[in-house]
PDB file of N, CA and C in Angstrom:
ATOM      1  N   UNK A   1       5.224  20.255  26.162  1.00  0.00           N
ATOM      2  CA  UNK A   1       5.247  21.417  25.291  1.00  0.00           C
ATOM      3  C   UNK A   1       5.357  20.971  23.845  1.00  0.00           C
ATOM      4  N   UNK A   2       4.159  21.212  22.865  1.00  0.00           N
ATOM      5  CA  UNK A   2       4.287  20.871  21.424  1.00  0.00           C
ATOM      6  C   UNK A   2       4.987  22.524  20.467  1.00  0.00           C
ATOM      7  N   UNK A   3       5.678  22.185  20.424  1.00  0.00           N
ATOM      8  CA  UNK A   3       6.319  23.125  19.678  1.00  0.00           C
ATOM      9  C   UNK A   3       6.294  23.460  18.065  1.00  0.00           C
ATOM     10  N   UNK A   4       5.896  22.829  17.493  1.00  0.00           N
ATOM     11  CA  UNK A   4       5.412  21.998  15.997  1.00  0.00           C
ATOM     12  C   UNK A   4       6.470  21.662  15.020  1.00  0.00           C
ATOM     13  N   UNK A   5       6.350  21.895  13.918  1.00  0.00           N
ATOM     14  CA  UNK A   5       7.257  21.155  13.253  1.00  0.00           C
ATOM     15  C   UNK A   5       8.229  22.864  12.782  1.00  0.00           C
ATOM     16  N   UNK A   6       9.744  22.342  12.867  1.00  0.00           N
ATOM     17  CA  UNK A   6      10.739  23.151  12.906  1.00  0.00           C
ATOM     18  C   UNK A   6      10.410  24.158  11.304  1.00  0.00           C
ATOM     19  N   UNK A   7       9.958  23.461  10.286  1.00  0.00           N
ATOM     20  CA  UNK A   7       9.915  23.726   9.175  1.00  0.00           C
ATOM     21  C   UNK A   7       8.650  23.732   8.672  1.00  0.00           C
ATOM     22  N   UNK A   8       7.951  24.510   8.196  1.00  0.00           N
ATOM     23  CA  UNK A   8       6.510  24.311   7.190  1.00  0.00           C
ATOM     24  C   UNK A   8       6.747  23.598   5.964  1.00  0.00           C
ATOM     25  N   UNK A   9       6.130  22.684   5.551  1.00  0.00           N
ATOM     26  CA  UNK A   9       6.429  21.762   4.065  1.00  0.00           C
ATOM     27  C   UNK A   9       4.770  22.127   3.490  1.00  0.00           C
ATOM     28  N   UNK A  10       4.741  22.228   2.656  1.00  0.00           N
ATOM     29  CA  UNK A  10       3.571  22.659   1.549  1.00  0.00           C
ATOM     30  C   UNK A  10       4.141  21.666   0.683  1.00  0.00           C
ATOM     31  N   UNK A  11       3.428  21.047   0.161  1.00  0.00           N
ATOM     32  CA  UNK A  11       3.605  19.882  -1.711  1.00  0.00           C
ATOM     33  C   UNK A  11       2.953  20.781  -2.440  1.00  0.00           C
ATOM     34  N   UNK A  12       3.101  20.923  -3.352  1.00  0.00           N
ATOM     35  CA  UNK A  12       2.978  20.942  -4.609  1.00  0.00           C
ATOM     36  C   UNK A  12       1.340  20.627  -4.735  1.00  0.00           C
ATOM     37  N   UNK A  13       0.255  20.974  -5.064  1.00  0.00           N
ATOM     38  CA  UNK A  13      -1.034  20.163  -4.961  1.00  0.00           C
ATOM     39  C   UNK A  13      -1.260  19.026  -6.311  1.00  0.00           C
ATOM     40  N   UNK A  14      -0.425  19.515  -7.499  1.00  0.00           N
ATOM     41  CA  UNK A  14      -0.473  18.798  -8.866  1.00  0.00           C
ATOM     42  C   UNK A  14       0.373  17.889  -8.082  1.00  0.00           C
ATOM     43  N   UNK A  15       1.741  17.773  -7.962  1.00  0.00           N
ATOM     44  CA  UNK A  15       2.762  16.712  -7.048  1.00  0.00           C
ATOM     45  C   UNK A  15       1.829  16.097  -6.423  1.00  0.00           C
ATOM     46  N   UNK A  16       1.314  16.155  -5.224  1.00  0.00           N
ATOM     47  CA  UNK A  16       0.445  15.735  -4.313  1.00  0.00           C
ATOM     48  C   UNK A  16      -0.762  14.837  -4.909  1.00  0.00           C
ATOM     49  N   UNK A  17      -1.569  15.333  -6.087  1.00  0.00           N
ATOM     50  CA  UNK A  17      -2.364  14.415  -6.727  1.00  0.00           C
ATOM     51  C   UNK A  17      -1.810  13.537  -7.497  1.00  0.00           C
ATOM     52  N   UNK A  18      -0.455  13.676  -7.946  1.00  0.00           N
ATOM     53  CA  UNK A  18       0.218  12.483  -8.760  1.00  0.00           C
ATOM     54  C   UNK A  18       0.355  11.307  -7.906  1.00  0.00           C
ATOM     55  N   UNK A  19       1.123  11.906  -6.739  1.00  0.00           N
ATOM     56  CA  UNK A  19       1.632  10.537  -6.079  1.00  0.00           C
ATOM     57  C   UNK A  19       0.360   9.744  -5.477  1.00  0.00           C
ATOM     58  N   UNK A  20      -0.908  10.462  -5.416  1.00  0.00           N
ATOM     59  CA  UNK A  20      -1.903   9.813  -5.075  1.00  0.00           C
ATOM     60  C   UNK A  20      -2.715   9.105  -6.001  1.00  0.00           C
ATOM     61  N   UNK A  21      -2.427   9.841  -7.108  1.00  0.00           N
ATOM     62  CA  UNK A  21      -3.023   8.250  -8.071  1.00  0.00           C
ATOM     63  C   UNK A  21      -2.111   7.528  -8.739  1.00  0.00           C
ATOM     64  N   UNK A  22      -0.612   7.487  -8.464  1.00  0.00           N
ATOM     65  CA  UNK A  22       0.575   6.207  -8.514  1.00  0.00           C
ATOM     66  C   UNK A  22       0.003   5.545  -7.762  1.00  0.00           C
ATOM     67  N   UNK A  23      -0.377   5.991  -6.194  1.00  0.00           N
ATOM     68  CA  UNK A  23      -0.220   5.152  -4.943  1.00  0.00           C
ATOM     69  C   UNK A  23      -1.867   4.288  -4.714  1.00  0.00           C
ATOM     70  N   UNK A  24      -2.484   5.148  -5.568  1.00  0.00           N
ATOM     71  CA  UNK A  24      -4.288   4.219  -5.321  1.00  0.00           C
ATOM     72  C   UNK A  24      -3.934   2.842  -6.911  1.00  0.00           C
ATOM     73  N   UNK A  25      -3.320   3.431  -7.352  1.00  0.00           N
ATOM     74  CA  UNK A  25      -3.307   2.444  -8.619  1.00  0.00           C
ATOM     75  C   UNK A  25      -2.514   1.251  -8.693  1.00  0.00           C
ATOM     76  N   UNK A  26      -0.942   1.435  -7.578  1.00  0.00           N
ATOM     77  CA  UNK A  26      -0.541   0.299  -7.015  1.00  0.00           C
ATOM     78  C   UNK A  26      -0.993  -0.614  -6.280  1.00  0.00           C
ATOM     79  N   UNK A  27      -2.016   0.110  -5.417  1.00  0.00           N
ATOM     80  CA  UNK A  27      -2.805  -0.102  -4.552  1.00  0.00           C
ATOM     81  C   UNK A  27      -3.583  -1.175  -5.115  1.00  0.00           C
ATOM     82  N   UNK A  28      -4.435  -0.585  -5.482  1.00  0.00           N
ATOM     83  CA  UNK A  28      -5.359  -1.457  -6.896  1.00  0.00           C
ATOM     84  C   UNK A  28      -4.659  -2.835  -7.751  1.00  0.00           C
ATOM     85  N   UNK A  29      -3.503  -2.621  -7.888  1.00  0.00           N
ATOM     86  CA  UNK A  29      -2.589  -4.096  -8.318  1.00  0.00           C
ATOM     87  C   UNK A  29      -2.435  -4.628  -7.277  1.00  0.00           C
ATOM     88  N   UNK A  30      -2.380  -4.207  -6.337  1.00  0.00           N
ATOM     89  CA  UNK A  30      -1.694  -5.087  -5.036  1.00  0.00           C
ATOM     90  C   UNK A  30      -2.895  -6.089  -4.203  1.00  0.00           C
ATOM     91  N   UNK A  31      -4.270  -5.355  -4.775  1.00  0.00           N
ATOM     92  CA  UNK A  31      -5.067  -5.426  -3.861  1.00  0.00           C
ATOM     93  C   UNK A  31      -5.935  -6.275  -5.012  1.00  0.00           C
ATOM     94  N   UNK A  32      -5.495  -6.542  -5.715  1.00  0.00           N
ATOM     95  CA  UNK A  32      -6.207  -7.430  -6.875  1.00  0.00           C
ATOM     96  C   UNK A  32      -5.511  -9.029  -6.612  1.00  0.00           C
ATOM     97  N   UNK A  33      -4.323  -8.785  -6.550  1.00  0.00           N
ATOM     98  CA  UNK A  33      -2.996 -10.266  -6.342  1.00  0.00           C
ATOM     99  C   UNK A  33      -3.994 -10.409  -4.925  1.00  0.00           C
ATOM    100  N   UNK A  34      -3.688  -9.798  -4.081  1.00  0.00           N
ATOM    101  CA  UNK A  34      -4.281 -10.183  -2.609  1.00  0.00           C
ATOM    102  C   UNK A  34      -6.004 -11.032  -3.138  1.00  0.00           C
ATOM    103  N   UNK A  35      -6.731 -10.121  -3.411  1.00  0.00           N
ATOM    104  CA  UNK A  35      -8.084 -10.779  -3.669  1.00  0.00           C
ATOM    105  C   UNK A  35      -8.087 -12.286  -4.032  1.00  0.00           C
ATOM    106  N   UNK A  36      -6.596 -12.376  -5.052  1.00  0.00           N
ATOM    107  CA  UNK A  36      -6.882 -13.458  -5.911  1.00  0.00           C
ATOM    108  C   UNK A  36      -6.441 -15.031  -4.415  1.00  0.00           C
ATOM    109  N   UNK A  37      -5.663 -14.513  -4.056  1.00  0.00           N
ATOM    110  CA  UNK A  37      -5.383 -15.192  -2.754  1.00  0.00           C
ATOM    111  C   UNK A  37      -6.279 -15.542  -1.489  1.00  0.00           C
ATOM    112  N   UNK A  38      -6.845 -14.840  -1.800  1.00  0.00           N
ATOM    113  CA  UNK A  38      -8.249 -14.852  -0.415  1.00  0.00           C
ATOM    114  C   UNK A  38      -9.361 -15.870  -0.975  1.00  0.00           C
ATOM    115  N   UNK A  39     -10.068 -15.635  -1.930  1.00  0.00           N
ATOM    116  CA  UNK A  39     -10.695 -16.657  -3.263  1.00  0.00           C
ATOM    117  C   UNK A  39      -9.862 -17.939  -3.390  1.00  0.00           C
ATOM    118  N   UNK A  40      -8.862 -17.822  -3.829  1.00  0.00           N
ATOM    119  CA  UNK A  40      -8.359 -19.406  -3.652  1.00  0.00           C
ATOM    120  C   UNK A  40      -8.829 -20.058  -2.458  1.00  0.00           C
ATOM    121  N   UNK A  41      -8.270 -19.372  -1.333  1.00  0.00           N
ATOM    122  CA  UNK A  41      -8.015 -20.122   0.004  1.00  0.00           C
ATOM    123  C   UNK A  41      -9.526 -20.208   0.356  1.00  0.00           C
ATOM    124  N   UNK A  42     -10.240 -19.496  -0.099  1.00  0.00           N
ATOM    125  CA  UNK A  42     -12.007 -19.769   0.233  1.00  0.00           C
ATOM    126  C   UNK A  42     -12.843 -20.626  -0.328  1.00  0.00           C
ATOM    127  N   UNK A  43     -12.445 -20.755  -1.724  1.00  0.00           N
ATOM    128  CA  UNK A  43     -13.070 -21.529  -2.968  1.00  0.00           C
ATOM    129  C   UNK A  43     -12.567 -22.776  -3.136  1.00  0.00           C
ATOM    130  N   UNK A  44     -11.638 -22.834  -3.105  1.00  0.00           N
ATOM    131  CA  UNK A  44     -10.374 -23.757  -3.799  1.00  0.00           C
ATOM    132  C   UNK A  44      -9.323 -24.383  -2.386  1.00  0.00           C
ATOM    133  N   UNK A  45      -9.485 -24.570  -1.341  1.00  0.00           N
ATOM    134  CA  UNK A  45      -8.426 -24.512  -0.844  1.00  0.00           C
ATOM    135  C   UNK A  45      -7.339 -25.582  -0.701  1.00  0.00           C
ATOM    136  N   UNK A  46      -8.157 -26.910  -1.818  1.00  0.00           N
ATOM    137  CA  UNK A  46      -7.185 -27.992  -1.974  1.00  0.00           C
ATOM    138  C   UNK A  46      -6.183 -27.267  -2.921  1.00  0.00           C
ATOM    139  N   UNK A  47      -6.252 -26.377  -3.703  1.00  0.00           N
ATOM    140  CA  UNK A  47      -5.086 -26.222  -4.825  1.00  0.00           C
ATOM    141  C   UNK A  47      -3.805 -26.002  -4.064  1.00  0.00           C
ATOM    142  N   UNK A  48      -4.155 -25.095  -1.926  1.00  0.00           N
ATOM    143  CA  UNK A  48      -3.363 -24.443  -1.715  1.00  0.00           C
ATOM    144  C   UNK A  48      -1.801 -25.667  -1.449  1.00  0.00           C
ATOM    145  N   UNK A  49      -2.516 -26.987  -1.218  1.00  0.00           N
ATOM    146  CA  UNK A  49      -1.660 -27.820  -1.225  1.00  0.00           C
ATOM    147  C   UNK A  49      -1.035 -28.693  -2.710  1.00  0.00           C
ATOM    148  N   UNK A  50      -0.955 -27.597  -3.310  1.00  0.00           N
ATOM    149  CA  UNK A  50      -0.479 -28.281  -4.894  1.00  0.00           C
ATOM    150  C   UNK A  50       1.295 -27.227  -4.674  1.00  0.00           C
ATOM    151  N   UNK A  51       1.904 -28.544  -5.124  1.00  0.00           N
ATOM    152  CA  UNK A  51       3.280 -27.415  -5.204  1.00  0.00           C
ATOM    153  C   UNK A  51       3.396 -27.189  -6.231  1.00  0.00           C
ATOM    154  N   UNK A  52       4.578 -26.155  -6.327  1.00  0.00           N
ATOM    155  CA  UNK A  52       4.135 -25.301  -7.317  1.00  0.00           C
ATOM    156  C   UNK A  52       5.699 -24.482  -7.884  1.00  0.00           C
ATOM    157  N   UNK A  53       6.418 -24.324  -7.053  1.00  0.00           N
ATOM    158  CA  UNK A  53       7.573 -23.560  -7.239  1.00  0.00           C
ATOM    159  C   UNK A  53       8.826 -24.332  -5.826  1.00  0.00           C
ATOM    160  N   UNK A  54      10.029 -24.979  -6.797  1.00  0.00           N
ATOM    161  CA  UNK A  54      10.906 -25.173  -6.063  1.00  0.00           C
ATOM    162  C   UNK A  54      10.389 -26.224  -4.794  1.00  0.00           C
ATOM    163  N   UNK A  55       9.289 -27.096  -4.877  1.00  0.00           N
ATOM    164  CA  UNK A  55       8.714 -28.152  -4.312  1.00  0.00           C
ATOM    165  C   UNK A  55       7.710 -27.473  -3.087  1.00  0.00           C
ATOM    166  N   UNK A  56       7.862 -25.866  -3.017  1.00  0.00           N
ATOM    167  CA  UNK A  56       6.743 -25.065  -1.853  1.00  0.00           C
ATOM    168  C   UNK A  56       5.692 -25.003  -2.620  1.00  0.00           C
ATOM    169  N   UNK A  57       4.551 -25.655  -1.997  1.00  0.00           N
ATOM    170  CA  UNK A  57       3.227 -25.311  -2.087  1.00  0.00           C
ATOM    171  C   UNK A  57       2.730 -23.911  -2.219  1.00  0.00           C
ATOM    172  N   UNK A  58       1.172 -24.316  -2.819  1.00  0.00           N
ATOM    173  CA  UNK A  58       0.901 -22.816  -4.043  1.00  0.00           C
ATOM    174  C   UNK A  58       0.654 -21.631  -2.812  1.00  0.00           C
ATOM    175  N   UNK A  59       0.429 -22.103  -1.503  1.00  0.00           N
ATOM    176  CA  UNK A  59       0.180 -21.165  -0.290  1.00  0.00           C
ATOM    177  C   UNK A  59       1.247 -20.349   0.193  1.00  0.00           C
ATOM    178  N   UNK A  60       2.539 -21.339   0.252  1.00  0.00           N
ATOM    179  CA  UNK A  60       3.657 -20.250   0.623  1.00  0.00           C
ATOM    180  C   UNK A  60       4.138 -19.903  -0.683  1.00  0.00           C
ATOM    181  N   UNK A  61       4.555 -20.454  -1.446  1.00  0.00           N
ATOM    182  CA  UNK A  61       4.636 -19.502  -3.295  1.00  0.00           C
ATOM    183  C   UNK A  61       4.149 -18.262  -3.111  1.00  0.00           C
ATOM    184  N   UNK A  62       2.451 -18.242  -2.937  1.00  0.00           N
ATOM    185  CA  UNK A  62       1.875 -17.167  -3.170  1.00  0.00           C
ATOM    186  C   UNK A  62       1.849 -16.010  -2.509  1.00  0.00           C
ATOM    187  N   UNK A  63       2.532 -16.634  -1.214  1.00  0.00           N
ATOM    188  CA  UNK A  63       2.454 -15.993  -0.108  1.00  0.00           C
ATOM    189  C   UNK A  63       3.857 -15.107  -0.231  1.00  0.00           C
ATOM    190  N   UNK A  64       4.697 -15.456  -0.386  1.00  0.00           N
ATOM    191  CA  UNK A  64       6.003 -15.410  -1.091  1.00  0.00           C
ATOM    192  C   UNK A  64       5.520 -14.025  -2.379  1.00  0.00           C
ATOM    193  N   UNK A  65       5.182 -14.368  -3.052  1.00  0.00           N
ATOM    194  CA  UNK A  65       4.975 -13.670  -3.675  1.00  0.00           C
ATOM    195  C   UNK A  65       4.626 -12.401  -3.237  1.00  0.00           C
ATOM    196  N   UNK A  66       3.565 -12.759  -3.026  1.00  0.00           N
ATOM    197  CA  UNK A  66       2.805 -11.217  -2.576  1.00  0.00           C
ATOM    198  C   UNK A  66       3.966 -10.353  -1.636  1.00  0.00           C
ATOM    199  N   UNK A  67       4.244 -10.486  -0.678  1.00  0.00           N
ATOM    200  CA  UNK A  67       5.295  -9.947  -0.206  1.00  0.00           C
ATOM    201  C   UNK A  67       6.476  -9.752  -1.378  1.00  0.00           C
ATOM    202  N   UNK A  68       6.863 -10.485  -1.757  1.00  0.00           N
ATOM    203  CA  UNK A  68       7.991 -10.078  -3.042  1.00  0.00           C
ATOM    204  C   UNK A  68       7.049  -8.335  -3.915  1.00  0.00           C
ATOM    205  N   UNK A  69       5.901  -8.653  -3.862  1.00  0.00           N
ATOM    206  CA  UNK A  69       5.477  -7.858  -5.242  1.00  0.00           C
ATOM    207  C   UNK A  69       4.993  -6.335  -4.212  1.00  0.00           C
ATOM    208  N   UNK A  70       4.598  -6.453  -2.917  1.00  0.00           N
ATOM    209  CA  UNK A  70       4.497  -5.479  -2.001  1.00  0.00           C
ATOM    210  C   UNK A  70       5.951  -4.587  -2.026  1.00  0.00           C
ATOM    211  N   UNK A  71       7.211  -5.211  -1.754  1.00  0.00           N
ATOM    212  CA  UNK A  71       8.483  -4.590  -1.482  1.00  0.00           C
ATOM    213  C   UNK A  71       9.015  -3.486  -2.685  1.00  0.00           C
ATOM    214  N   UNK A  72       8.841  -4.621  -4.442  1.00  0.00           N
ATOM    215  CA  UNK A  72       9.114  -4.167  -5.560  1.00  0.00           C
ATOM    216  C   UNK A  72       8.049  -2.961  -5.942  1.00  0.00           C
ATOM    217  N   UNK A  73       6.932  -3.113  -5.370  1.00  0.00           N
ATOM    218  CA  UNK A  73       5.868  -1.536  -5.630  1.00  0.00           C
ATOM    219  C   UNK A  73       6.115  -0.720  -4.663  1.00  0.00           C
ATOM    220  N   UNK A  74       6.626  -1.385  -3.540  1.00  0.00           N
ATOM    221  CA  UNK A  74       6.854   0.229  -2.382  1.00  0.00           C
ATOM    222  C   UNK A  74       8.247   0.569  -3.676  1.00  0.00           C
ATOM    223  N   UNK A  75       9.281   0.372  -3.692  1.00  0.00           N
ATOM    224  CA  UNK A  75      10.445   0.536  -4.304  1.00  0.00           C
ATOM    225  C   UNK A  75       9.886   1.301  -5.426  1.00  0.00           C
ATOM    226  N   UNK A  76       9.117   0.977  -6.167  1.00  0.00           N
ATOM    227  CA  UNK A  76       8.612   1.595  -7.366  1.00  0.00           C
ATOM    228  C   UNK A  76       8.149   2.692  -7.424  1.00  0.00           C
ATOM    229  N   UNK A  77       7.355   3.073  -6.288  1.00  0.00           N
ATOM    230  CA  UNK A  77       6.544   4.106  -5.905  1.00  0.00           C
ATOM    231  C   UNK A  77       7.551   4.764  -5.667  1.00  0.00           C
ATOM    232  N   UNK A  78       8.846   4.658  -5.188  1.00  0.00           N
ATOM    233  CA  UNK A  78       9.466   5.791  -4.435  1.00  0.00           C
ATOM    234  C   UNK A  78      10.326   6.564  -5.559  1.00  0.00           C
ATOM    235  N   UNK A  79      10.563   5.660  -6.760  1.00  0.00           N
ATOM    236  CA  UNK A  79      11.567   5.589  -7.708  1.00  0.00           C
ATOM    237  C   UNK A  79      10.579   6.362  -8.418  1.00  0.00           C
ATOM    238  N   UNK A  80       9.830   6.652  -9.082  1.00  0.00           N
ATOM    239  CA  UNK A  80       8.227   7.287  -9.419  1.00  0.00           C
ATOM    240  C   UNK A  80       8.153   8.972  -9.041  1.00  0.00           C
ATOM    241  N   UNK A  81       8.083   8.531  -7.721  1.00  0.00           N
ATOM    242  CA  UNK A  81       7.421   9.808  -6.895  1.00  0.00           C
ATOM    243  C   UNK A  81       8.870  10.643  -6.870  1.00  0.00           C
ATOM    244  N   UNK A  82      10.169  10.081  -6.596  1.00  0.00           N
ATOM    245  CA  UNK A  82      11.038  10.768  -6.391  1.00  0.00           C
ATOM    246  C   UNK A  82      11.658  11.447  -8.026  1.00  0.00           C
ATOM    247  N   UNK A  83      11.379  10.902  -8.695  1.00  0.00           N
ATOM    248  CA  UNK A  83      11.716  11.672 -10.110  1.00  0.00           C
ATOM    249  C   UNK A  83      11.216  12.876 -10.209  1.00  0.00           C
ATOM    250  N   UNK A  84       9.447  12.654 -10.432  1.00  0.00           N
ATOM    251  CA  UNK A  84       8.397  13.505 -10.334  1.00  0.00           C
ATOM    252  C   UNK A  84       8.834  14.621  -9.815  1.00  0.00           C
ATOM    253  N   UNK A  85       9.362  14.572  -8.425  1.00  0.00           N
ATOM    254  CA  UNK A  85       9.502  15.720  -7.144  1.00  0.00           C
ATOM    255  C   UNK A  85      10.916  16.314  -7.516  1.00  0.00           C
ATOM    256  N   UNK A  86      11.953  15.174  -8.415  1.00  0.00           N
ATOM    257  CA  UNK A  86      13.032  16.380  -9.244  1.00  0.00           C
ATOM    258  C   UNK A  86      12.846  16.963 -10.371  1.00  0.00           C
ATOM    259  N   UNK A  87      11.721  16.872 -10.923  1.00  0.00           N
ATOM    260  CA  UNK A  87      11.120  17.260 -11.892  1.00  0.00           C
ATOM    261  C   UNK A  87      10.676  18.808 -11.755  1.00  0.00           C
ATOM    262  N   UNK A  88       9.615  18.215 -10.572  1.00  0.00           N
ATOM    263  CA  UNK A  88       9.310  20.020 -10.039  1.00  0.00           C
ATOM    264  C   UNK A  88      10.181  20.680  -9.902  1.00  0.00           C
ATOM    265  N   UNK A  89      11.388  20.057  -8.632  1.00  0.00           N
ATOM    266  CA  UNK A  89      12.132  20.998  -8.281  1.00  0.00           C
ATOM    267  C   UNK A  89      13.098  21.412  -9.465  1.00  0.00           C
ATOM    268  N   UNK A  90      13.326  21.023 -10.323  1.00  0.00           N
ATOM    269  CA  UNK A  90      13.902  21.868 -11.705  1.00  0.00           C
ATOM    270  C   UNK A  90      13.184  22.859 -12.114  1.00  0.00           C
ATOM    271  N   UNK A  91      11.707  22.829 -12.493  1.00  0.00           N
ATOM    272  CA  UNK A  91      10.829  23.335 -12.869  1.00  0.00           C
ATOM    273  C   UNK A  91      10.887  24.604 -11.969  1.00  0.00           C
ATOM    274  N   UNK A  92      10.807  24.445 -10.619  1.00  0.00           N
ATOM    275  CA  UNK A  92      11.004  25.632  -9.805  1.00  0.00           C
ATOM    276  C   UNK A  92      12.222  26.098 -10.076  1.00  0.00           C
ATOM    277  N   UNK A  93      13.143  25.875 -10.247  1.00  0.00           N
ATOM    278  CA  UNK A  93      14.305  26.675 -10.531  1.00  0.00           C
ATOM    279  C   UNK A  93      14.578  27.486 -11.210  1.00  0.00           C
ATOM    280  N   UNK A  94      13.921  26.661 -12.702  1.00  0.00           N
ATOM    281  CA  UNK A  94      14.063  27.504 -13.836  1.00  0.00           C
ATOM    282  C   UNK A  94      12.922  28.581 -13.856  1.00  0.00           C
ATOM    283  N   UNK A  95      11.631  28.437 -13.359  1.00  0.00           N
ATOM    284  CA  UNK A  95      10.675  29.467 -13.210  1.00  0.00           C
ATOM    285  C   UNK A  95      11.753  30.874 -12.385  1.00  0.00           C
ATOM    286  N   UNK A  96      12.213  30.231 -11.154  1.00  0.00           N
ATOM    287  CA  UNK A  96      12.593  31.305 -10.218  1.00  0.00           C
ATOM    288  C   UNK A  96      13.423  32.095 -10.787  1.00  0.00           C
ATOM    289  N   UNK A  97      14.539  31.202 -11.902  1.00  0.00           N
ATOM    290  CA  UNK A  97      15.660  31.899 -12.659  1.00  0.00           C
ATOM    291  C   UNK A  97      15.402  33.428 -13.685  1.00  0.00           C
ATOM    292  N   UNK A  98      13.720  32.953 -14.280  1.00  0.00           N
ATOM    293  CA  UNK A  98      13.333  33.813 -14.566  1.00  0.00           C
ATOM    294  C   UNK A  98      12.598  34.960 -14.395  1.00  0.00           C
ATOM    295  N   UNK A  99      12.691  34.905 -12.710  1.00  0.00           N
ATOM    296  CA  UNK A  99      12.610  36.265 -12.191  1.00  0.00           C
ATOM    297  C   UNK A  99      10.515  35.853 -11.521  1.00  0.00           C
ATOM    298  N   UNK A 100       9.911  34.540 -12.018  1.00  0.00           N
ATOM    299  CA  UNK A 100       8.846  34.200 -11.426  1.00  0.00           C
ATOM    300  C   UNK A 100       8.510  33.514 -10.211  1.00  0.00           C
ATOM    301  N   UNK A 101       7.499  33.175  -9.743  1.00  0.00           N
ATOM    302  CA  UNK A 101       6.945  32.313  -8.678  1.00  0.00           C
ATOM    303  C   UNK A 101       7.553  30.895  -8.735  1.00  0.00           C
ATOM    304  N   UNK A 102       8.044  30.522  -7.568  1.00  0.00           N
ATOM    305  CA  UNK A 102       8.584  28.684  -8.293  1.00  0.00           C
ATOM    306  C   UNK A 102       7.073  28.139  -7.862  1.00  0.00           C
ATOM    307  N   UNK A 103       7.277  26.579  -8.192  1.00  0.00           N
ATOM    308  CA  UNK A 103       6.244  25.560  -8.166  1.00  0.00           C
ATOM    309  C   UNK A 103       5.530  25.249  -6.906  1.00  0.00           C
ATOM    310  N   UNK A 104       6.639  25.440  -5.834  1.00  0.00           N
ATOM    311  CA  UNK A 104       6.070  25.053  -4.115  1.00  0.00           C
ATOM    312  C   UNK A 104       6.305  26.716  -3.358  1.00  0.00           C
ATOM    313  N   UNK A 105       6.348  27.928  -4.030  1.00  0.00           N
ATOM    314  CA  UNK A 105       6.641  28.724  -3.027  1.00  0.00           C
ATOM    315  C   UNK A 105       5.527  29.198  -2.883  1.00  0.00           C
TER     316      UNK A 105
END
């Protein structure tokens, strides 16, 4: 038995397009560092044995990295998106206070 979800959630559609071009544009940084990693290891792949940081080679460094810089943009995104979304919800408040439509109703 699917019963559905206890609550209806509607976003915001302006909300909704923000966090989607934070999230294509992190995306886009993230996915640029990655590229640059794939090209090394294809082109170049003696450099991957050059050390480079703390006596680890430029493969786990980089590798290292990327995961480091994945964790700090999820974190970012959320720190971002979650402002944004108290932003509205003020915005709705004060609309509602004045007797109007809020932002998500």
């Amino acid at each position: 038995m699917d019963h559905g979800p206890a609550v209806e959630y509607q976003e915001e559609t302006a909300l909704s397009d923000y966090k989607t071009k934070i999230g294509l544009r992190f995306f886009a940084i993230y996915g640029i560092a990655f590229t640059g990693f794939v090209l090394i290891n294809t082109f170049f792949p003696q450099l991957m044995k050059v050390k480079v940081l703390l006596g680890l080679n430029l493969a786990v460094s980089y590798g290292f990295g990327l995961i480091i810089l994945a964790i700090i943009m999820g974190l970012a995104y959320n720190a971002v998106c979650t402002k944004k979304e108290q932003e509205y919800e003020a915005l709705a408040k004060q609309v509602d206070a004045h007797g109007g439509k809020g932002a998500g109703k």
